[in-house]
Every structure is written in structure tokens, then in C-alpha cells.
PDB file of N, CA and C in Angstrom:
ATOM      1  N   UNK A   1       0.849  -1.187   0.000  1.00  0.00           N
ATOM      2  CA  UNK A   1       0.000   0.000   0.000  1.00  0.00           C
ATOM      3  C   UNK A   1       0.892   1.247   0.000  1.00  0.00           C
ATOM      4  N   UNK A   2       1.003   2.399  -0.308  1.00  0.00           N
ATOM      5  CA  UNK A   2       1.354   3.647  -1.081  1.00  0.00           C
ATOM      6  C   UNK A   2       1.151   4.410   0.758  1.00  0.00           C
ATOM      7  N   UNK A   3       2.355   4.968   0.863  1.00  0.00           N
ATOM      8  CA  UNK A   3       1.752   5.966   2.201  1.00  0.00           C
ATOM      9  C   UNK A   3       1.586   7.061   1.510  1.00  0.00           C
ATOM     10  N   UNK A   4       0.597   7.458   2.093  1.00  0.00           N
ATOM     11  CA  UNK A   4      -0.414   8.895   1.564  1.00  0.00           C
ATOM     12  C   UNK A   4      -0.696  10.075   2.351  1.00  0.00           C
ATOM     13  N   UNK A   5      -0.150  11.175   2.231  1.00  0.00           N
ATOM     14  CA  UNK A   5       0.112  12.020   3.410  1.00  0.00           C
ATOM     15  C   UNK A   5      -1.523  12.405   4.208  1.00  0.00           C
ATOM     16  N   UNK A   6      -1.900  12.241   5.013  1.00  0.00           N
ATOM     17  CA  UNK A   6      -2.737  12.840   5.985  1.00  0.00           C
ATOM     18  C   UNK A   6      -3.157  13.580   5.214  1.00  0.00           C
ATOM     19  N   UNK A   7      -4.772  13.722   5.423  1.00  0.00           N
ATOM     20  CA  UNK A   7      -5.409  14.936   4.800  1.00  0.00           C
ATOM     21  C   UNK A   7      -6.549  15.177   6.128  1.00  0.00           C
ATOM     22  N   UNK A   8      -6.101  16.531   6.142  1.00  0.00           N
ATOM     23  CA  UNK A   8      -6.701  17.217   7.196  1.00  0.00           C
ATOM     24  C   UNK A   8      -8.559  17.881   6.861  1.00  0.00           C
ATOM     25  N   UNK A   9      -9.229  17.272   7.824  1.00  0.00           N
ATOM     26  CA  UNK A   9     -10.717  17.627   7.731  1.00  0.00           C
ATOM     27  C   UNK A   9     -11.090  19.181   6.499  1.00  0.00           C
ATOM     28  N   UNK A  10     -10.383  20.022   7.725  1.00  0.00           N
ATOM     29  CA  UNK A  10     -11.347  21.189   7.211  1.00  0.00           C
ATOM     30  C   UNK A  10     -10.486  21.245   5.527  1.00  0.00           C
ATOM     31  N   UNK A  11      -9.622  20.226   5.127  1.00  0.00           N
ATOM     32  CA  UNK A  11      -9.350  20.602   3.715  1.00  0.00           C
ATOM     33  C   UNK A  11      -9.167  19.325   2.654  1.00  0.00           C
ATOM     34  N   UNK A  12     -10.402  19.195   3.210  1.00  0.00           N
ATOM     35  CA  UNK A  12     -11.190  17.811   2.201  1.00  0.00           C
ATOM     36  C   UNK A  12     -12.267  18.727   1.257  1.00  0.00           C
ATOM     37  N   UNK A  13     -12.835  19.993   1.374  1.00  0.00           N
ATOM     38  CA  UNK A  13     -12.876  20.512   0.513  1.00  0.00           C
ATOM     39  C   UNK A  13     -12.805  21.061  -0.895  1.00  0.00           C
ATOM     40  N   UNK A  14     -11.537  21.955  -0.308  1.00  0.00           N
ATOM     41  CA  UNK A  14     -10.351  22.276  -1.149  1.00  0.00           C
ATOM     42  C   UNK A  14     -10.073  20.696  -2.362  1.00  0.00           C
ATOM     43  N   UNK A  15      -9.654  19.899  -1.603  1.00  0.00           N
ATOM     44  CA  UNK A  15      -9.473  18.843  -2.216  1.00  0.00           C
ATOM     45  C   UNK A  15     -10.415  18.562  -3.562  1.00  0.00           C
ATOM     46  N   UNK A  16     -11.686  18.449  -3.149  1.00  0.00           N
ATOM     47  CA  UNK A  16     -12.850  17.982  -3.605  1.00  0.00           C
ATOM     48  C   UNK A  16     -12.638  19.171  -4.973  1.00  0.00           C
ATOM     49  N   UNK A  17     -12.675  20.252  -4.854  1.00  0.00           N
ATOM     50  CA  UNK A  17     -12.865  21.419  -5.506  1.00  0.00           C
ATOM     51  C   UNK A  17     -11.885  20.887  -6.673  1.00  0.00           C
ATOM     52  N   UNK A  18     -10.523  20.376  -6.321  1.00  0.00           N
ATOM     53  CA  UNK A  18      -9.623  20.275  -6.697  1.00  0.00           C
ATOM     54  C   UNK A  18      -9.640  19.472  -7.986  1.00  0.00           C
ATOM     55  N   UNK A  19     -10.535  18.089  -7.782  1.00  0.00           N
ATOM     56  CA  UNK A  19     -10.659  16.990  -8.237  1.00  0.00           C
ATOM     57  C   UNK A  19     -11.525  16.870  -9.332  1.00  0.00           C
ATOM     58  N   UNK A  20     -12.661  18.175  -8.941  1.00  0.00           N
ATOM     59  CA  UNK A  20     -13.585  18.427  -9.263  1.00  0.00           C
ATOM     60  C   UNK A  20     -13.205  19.287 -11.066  1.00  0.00           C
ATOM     61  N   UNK A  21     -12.576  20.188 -10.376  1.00  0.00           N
ATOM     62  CA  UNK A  21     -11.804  21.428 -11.765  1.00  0.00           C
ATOM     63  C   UNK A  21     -11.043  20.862 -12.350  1.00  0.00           C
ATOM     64  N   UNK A  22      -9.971  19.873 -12.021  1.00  0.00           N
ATOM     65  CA  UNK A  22      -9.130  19.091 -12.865  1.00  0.00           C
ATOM     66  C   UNK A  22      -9.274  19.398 -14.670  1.00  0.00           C
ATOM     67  N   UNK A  23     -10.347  18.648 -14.532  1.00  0.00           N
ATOM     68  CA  UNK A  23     -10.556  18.471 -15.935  1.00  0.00           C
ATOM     69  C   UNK A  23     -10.439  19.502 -16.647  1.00  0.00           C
ATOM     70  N   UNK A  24     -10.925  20.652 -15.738  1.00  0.00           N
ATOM     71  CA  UNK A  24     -10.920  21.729 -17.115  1.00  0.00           C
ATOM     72  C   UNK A  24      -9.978  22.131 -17.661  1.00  0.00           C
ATOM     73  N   UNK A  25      -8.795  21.735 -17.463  1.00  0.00           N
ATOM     74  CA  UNK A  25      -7.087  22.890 -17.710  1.00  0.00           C
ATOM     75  C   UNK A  25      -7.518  22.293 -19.240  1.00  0.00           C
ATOM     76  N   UNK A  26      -6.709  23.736 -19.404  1.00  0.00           N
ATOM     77  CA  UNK A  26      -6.269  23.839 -21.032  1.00  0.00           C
ATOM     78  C   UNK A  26      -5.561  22.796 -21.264  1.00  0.00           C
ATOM     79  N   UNK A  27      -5.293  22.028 -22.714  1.00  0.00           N
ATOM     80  CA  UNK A  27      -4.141  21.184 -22.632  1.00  0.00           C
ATOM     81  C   UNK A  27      -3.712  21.282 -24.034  1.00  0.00           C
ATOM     82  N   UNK A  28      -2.579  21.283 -24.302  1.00  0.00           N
ATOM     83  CA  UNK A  28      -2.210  21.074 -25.840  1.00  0.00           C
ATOM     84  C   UNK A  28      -0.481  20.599 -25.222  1.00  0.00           C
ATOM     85  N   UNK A  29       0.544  21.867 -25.099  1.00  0.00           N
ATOM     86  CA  UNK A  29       1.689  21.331 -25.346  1.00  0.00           C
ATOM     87  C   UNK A  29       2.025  20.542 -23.888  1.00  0.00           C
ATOM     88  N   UNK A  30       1.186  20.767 -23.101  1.00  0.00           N
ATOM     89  CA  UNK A  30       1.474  20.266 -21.249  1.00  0.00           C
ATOM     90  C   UNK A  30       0.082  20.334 -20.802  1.00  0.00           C
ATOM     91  N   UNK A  31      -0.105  19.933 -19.849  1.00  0.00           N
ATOM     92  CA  UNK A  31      -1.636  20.179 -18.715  1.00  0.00           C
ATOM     93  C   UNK A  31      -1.066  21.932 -18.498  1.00  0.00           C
ATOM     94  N   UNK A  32      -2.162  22.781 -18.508  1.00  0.00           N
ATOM     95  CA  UNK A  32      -1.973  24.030 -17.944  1.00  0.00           C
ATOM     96  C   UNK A  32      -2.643  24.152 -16.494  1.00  0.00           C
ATOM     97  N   UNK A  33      -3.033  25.322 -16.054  1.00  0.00           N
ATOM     98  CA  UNK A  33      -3.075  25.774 -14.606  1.00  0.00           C
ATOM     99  C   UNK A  33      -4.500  25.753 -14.946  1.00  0.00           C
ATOM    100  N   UNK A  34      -5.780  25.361 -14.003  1.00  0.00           N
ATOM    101  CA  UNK A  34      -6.954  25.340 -13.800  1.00  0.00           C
ATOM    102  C   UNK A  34      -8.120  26.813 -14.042  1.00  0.00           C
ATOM    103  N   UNK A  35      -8.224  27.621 -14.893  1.00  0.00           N
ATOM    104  CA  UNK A  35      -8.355  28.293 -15.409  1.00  0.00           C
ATOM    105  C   UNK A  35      -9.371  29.211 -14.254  1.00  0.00           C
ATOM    106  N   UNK A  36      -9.223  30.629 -13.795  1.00  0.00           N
ATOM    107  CA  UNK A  36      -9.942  31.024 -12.487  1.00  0.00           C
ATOM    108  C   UNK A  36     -11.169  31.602 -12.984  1.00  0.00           C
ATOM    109  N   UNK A  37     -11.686  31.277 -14.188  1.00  0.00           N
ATOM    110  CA  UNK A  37     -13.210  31.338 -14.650  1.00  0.00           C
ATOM    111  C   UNK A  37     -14.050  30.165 -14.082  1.00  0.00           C
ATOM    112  N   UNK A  38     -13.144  29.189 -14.115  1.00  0.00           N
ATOM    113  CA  UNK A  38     -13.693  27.852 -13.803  1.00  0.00           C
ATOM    114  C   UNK A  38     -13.892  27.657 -12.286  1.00  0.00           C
ATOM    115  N   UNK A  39     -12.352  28.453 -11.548  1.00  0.00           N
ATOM    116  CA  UNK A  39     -12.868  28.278  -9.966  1.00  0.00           C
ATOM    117  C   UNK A  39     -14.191  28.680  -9.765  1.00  0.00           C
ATOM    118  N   UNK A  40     -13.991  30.620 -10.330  1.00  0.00           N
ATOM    119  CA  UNK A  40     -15.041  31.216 -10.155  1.00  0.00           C
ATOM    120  C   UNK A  40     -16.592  30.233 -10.371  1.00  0.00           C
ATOM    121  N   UNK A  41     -16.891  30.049 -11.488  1.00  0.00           N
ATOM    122  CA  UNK A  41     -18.110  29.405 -11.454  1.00  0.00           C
ATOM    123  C   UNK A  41     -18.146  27.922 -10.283  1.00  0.00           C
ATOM    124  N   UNK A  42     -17.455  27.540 -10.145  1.00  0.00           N
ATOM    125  CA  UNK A  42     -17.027  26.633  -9.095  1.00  0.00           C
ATOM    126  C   UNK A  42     -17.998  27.167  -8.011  1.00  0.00           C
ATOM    127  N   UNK A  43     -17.308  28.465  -7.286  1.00  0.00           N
ATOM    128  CA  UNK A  43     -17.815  28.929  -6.450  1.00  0.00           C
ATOM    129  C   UNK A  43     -19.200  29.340  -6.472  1.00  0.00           C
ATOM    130  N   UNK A  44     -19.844  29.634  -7.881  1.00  0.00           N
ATOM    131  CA  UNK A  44     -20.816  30.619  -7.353  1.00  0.00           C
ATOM    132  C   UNK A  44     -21.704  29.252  -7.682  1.00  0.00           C
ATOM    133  N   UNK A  45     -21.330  28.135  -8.497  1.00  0.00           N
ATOM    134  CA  UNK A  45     -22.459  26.971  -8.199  1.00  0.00           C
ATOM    135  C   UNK A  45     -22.341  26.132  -6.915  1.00  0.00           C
ATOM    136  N   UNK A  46     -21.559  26.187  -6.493  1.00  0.00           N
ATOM    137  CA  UNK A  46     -21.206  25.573  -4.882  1.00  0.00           C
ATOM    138  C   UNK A  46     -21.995  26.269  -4.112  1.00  0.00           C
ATOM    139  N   UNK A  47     -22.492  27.811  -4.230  1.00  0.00           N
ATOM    140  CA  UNK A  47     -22.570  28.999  -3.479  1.00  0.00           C
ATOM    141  C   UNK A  47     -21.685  29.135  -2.271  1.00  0.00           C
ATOM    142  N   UNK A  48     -20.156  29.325  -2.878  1.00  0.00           N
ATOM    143  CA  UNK A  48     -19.374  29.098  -1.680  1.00  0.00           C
ATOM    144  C   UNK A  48     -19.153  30.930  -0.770  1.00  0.00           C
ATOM    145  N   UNK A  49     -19.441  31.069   0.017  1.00  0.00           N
ATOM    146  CA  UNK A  49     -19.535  32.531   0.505  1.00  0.00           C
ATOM    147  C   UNK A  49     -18.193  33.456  -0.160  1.00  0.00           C
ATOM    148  N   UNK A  50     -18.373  34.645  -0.179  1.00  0.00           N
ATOM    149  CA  UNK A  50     -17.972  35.498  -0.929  1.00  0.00           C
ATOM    150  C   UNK A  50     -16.107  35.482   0.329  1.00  0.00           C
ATOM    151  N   UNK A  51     -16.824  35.340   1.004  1.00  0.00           N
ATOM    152  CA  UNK A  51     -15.307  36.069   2.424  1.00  0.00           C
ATOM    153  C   UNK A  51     -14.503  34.602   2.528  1.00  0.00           C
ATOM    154  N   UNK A  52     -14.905  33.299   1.950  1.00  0.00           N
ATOM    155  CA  UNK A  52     -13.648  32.351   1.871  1.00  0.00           C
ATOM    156  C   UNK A  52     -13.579  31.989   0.782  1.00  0.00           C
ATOM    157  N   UNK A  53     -14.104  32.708  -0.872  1.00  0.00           N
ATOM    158  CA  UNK A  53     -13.635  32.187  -1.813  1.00  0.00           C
ATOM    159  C   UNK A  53     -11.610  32.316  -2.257  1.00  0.00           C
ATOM    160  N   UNK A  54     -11.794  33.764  -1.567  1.00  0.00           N
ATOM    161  CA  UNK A  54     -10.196  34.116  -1.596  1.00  0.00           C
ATOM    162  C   UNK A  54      -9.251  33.101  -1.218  1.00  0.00           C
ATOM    163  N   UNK A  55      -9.294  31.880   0.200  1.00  0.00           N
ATOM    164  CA  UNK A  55      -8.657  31.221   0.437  1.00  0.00           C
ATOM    165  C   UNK A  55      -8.775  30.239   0.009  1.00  0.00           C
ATOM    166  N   UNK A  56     -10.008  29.522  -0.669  1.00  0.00           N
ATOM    167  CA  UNK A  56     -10.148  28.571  -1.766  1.00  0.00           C
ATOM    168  C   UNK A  56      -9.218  28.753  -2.839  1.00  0.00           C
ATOM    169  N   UNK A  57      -9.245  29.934  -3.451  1.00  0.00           N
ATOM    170  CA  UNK A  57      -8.645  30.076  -4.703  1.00  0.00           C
ATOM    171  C   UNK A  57      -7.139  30.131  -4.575  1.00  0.00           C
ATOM    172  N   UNK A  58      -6.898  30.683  -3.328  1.00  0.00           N
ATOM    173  CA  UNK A  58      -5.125  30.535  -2.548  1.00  0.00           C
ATOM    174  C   UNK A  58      -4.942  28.441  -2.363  1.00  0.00           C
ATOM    175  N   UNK A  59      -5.553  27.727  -2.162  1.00  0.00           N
ATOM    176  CA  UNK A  59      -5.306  26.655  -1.642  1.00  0.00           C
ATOM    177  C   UNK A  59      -5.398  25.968  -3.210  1.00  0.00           C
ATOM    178  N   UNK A  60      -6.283  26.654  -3.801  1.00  0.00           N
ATOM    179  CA  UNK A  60      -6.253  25.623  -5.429  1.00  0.00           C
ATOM    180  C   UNK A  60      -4.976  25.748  -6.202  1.00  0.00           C
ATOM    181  N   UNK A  61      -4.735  27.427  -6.029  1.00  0.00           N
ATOM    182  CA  UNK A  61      -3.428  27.435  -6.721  1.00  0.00           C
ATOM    183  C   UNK A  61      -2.269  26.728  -6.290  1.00  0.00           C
ATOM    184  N   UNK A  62      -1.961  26.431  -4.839  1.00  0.00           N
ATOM    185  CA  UNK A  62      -0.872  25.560  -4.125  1.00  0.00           C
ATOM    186  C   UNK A  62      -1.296  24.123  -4.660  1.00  0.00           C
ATOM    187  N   UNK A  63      -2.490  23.742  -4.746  1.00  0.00           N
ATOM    188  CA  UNK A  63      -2.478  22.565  -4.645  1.00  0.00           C
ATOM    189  C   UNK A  63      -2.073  22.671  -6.596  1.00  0.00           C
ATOM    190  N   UNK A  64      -2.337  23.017  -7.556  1.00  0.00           N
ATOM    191  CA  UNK A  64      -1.868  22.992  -9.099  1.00  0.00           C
ATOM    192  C   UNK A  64      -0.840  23.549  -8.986  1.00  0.00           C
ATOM    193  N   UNK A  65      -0.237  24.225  -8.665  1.00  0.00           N
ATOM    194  CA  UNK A  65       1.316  24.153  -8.777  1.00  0.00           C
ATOM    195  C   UNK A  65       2.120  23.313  -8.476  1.00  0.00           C
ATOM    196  N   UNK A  66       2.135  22.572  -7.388  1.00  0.00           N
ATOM    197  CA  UNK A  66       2.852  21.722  -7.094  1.00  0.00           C
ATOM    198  C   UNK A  66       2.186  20.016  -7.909  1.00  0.00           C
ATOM    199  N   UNK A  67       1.080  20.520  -8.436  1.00  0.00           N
ATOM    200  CA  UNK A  67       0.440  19.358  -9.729  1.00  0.00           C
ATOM    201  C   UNK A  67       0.873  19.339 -10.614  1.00  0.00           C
ATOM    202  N   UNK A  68       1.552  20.148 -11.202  1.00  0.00           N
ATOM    203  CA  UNK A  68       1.522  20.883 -12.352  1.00  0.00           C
ATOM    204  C   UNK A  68       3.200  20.531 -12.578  1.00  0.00           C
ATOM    205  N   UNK A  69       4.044  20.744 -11.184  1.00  0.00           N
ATOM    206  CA  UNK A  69       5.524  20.571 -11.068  1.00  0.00           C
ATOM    207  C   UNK A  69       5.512  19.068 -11.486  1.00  0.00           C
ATOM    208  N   UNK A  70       4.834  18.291 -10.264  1.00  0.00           N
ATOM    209  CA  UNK A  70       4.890  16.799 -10.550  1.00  0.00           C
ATOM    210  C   UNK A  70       4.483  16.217 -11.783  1.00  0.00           C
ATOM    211  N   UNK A  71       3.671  16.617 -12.600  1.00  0.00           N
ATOM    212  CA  UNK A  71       3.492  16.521 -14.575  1.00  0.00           C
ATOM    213  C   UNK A  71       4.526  16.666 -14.989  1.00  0.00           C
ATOM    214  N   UNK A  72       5.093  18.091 -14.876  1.00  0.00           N
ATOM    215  CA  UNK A  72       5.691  18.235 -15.840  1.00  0.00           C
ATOM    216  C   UNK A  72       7.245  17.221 -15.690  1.00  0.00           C
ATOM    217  N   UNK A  73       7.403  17.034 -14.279  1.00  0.00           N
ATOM    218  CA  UNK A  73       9.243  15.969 -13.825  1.00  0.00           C
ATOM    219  C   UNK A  73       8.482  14.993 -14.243  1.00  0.00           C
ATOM    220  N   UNK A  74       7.347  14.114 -14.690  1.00  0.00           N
ATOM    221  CA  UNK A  74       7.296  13.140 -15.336  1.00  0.00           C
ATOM    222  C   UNK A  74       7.068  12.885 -16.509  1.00  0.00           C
ATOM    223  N   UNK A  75       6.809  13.930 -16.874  1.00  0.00           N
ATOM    224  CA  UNK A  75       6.655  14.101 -18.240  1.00  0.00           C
ATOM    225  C   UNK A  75       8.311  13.744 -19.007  1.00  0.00           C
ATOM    226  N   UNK A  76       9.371  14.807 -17.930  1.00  0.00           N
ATOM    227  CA  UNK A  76      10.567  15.114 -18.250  1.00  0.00           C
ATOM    228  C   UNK A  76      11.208  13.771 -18.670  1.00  0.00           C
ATOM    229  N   UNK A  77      10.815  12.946 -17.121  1.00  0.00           N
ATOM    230  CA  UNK A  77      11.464  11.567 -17.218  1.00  0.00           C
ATOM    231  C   UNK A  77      10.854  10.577 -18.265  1.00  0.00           C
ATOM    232  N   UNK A  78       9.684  10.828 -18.570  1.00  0.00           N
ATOM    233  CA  UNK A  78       9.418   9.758 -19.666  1.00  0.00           C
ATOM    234  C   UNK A  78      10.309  10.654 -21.315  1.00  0.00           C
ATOM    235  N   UNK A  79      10.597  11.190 -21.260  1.00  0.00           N
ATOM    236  CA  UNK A  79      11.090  11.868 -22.340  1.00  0.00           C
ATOM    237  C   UNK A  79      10.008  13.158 -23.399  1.00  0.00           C
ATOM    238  N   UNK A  80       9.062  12.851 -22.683  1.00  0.00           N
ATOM    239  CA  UNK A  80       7.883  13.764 -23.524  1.00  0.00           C
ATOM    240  C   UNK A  80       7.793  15.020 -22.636  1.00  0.00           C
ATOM    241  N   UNK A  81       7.233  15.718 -23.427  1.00  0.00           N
ATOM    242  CA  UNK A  81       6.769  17.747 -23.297  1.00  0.00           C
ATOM    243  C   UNK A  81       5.465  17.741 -22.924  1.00  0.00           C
TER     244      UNK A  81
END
């Protein structure tokens, strides 16, 4: 079995949100960054309140960047762009 870092309650969320938007990135020469039209509507069909969308959208970007790092070093290592 794979150890899997702890995921903390109040950011099973975030997560969800996460899993959820995936799909939408642009893609042609790489996966791109989750596009913040898409959070946005995210939010306003979630009806996620106006005063924690800011830290949603702070926690999505941490969580695709460091998604986005791990693509692209495997991408590197398989030899493809």
C-alpha cells in the first residue's frame, strides 16, 4: 500500500474542488493551470460565501502548482513535453 500524506478535515474541501476542476485545464503542449473562470463558477455553483472564496482560490493554486511541477518531472522523465 502507497503511504499517503494525511489529509486534514477542514481541507477535504479544497481537495474535492480540486478533483472536481481538474478536468478543465487547457491542454495542448502540457496540462496548464486550472483556469480562475472555472474556480469562479465553481464557487458561485457551490454557493461558496464570498469572504472564503479568496482562500479557496489561494489553496487551489498551491495545490496545481505543485500538480503541475509533478506533470511536468514526469513528463521530463518519460522523455515527452
Amino acid at each position: 500500500m502507497e503511504n499517503r500524506p494525511e489529509l486534514y478535515p477542514d481541507l477535504v474541501p479544497v481537495w474535492e474542488a480540486f478533483v472536481l476542476l481538474s478536468p478543465s485545464r487547457n491542454t495542448g503542449w502540457g496540462a496548464g493551470a486550472i483556469p480562475l473562470s472555472e474556480v469562479r463558477a465553481y464557487c458561485e455553483m457551490f454557493e461558496i460565501p464570498p469572504e472564503d472564496r479568496e482562500d479557496l482560490l489561494v489553496l487551489l493554486r498551491a495545490l496545481d502548482e505543485e500538480y503541475l511541477k509533478a506533470t511536468n518531472e514526469t513528463s521530463k522523465r518519460k522523455g515527452t513535453k
